[in-house]
Protein backbone atom coordinates (compact mmCIF):
# COMPACT_ATOMS: atom_id res chain seq x y z
CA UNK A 1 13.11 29.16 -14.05
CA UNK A 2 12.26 25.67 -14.13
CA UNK A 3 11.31 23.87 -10.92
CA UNK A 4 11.09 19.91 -11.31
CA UNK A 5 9.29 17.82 -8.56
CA UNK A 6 10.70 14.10 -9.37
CA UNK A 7 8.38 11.42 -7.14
CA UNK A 8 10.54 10.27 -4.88
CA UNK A 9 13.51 12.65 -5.53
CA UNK A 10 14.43 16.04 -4.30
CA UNK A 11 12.53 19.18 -6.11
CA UNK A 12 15.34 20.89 -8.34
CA UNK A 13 14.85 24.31 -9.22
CA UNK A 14 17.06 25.61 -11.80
CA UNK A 15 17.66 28.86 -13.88
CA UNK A 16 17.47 28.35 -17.85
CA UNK A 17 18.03 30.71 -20.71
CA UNK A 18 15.55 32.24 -22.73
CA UNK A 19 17.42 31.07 -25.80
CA UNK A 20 16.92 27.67 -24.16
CA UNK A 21 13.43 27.50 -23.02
CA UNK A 22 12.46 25.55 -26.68
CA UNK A 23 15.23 23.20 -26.21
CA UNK A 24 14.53 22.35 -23.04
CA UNK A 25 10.90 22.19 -23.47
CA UNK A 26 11.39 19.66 -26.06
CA UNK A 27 12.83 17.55 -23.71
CA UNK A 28 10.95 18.00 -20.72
CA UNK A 29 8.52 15.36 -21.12
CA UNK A 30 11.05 13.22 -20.50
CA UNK A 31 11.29 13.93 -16.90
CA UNK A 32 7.93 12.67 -16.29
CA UNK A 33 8.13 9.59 -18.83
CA UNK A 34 11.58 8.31 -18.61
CA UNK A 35 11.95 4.75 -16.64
CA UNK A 36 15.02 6.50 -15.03
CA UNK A 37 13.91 9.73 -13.37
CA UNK A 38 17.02 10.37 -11.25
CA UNK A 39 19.51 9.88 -14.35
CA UNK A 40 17.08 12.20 -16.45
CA UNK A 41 17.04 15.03 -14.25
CA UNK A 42 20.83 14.72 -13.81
CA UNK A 43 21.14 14.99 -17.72
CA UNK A 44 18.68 17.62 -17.93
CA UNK A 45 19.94 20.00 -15.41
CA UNK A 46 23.63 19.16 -17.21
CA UNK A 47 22.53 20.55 -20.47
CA UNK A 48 20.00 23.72 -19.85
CA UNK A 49 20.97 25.02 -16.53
CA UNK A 50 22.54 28.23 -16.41
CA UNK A 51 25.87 28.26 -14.92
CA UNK A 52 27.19 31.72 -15.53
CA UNK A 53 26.96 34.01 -12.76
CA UNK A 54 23.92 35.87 -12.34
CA UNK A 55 23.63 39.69 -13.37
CA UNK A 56 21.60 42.55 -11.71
CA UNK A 57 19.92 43.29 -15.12
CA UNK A 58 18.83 39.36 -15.59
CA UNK A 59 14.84 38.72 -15.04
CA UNK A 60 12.27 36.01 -15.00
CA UNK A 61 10.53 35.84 -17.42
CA UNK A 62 8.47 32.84 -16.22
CA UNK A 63 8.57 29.87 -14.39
CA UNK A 64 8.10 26.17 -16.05
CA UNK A 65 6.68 23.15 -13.34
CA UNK A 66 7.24 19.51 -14.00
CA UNK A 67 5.93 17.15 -11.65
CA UNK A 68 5.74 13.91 -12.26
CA UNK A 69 3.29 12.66 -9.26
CA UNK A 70 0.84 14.48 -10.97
CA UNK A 71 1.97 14.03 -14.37
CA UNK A 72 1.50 17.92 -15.10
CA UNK A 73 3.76 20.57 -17.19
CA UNK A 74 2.88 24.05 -16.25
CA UNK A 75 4.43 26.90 -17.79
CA UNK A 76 3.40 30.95 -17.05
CA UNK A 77 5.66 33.75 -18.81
CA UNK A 78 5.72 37.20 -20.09
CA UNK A 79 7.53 39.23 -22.54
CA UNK A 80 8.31 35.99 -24.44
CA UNK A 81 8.85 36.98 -28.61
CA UNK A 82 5.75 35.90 -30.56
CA UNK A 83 7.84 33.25 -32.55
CA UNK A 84 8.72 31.44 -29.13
CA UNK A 85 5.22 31.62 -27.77
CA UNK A 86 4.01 29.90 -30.69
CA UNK A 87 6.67 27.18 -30.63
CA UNK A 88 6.06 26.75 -27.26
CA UNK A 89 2.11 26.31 -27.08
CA UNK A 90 3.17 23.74 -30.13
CA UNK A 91 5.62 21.67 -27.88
CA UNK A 92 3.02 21.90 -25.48
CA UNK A 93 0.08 20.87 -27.11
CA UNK A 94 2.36 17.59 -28.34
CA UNK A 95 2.40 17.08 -24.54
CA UNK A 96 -1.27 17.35 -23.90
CA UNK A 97 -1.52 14.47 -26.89
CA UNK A 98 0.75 12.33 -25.50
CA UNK A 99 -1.32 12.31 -22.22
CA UNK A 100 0.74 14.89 -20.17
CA UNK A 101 -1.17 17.21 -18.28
CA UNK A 102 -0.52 20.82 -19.69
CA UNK A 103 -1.30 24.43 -17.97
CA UNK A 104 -0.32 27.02 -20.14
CA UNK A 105 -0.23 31.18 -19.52
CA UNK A 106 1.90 32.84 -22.08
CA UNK A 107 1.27 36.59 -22.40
């Protein structure tokens, strides 16, 4: 579950994948750096929201925060496969070196 806190724009919350958590991780830094938030979010929700109905037996697994006021990503999740977690504290700590703010609780 991503929600996305634009400055200026409407908070979004959408459902995404586990299969496309990476994906859209990799791209999420673009919400807070792009020059054209509104168009970027609009992409972004395009490509990695879920749009098939959801099932009884579906579950969060976590929840990822983008907010660009205070340029932060913040991402808490369990039960995520060891491969992913590592891939993910990698795309992560790319964002803390390119001056994001990063809050990370994998377990």
């Amino acid at each position: 579950m991503y929600n996305i806190s634009l400055d200026g724009f409407h908070p979004s919350t959408i459902c995404v994948e586990l299969s496309n958590l990476q994906p859209s991780l990799q791209e999420a830094s673009e919400l807070l750096l792009s020059e054209y938030p509104e168009e970027t979010v609009t992409d972004f929700i395009e490509r990695f929201a879920r749009t098939t109905e959801i099932m009884p037996d579906d579950r969060t697994v976590g929840f990822v925060i983008v907010n660009r006021k205070s340029n932060v990503i913040s991402i808490s999740a369990t039960r995520i496969p060891e491969g992913t977690r590592k891939a993910i504290t990698e795309i992560m700590n790319g964002f803390k070196n390119s001056g994001i703010n990063v809050e990370i609780d994998i377990e």
